[in-house]
Protein backbone atom coordinates (compact mmCIF):
# COMPACT_ATOMS: atom_id res chain seq x y z
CA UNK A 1 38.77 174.87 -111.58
CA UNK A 2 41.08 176.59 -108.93
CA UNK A 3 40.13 177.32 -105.62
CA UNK A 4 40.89 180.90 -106.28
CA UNK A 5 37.03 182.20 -108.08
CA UNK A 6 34.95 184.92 -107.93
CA UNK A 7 32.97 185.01 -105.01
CA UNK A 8 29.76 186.69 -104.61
CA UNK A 9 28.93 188.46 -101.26
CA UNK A 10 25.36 189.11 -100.08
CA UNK A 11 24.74 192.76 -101.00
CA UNK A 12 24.61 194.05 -96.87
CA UNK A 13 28.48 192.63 -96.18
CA UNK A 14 30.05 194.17 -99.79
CA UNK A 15 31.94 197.05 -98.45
CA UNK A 16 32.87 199.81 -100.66
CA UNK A 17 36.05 199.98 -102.47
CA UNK A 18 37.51 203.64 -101.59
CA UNK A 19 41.66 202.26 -101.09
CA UNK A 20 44.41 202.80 -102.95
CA UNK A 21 47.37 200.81 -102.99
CA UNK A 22 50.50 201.04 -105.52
CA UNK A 23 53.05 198.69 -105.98
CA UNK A 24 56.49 198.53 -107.73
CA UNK A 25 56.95 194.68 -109.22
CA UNK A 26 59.54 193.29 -111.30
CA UNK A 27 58.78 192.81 -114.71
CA UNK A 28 58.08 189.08 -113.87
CA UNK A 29 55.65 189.35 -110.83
CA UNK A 30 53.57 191.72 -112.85
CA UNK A 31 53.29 188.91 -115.92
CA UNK A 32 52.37 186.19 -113.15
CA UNK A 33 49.88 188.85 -111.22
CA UNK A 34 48.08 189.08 -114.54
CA UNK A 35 47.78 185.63 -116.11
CA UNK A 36 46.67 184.89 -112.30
CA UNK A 37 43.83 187.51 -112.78
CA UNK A 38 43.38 186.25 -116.38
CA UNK A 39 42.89 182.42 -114.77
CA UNK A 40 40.85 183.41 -111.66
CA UNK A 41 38.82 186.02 -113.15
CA UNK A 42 39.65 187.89 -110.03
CA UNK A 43 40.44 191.83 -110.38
CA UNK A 44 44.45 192.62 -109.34
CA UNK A 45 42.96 194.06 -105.83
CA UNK A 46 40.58 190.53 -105.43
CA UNK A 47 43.39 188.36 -105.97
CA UNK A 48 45.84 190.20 -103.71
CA UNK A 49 43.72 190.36 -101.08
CA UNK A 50 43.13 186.47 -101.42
CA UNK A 51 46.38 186.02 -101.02
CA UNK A 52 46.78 188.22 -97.92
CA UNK A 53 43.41 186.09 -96.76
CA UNK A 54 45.24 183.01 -97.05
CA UNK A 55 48.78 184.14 -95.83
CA UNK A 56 47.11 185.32 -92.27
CA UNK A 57 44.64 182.36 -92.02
CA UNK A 58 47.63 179.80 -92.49
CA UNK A 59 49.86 181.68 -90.06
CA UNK A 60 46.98 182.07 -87.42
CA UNK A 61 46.78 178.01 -87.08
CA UNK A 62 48.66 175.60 -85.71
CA UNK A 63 48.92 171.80 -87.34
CA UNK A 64 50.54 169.41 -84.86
CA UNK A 65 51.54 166.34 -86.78
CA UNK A 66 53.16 163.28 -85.02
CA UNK A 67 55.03 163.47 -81.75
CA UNK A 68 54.29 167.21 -81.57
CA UNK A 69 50.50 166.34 -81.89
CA UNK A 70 50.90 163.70 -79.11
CA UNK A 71 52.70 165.54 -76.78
CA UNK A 72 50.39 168.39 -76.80
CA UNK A 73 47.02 166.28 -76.25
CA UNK A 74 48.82 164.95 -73.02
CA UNK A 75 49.63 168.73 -71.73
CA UNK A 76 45.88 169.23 -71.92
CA UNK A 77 44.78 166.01 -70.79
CA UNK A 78 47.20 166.03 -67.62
CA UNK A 79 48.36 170.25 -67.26
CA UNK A 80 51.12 170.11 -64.74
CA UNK A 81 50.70 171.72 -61.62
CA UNK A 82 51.69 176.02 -61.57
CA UNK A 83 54.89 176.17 -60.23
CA UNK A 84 55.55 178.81 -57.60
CA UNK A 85 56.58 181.66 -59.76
CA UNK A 86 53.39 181.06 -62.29
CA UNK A 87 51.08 181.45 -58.84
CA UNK A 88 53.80 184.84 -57.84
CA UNK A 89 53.15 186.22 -61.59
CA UNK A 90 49.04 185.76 -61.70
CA UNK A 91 48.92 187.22 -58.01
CA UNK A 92 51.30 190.56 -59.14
CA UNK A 93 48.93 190.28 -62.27
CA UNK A 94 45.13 190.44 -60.01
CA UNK A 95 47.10 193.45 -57.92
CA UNK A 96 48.11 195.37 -60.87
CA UNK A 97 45.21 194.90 -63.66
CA UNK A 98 42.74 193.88 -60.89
């Protein structure tokens, strides 16, 4: 079974569907839209909005693998010290914002 199924909200959290959207596809994105509906069960609206789902939660986190992963762990562990023009910049910040 794919990950992509029809999923029940409780009754309180289902929120109307009064959108529109239309879309012009190619011939060929419309054939894999609907044997992707066909497979998930999903309506056309379900599964796009899935997708969006998906597409924002991937680019909203960060997966450090390696090196990267390593080097950031010993930023946090051992921050450097501000520098003078971070303590400048957060002091014109408190004046301005407060």
């Amino acid at each position: 079974m794919t990950t992509l199924t029809r999923r029940k909200r409780p009754r309180a959290q289902r929120e109307l569907k009064t959108e529109r959207m239309e879309l012009r596809l190619a011939p060929g994105a419309k054939k894999i839209i609907q044997r992707a509906v066909s497979v998930t069960g999903l309506a056309a609206g379900d599964l796009a909005y899935e997708g969006a789902r998906r597409i924002l939660e991937e680019h909203e986190r960060m997966v450090l693998r390696g090196a990267d992963r390593d080097a950031f762990l010993a930023a946090v562990r051992s921050p450097p010290e501000p520098t003078k023009r971070l303590i400048a910049a957060l002091k014109r910040h408190r004046e301005l914002i407060g």
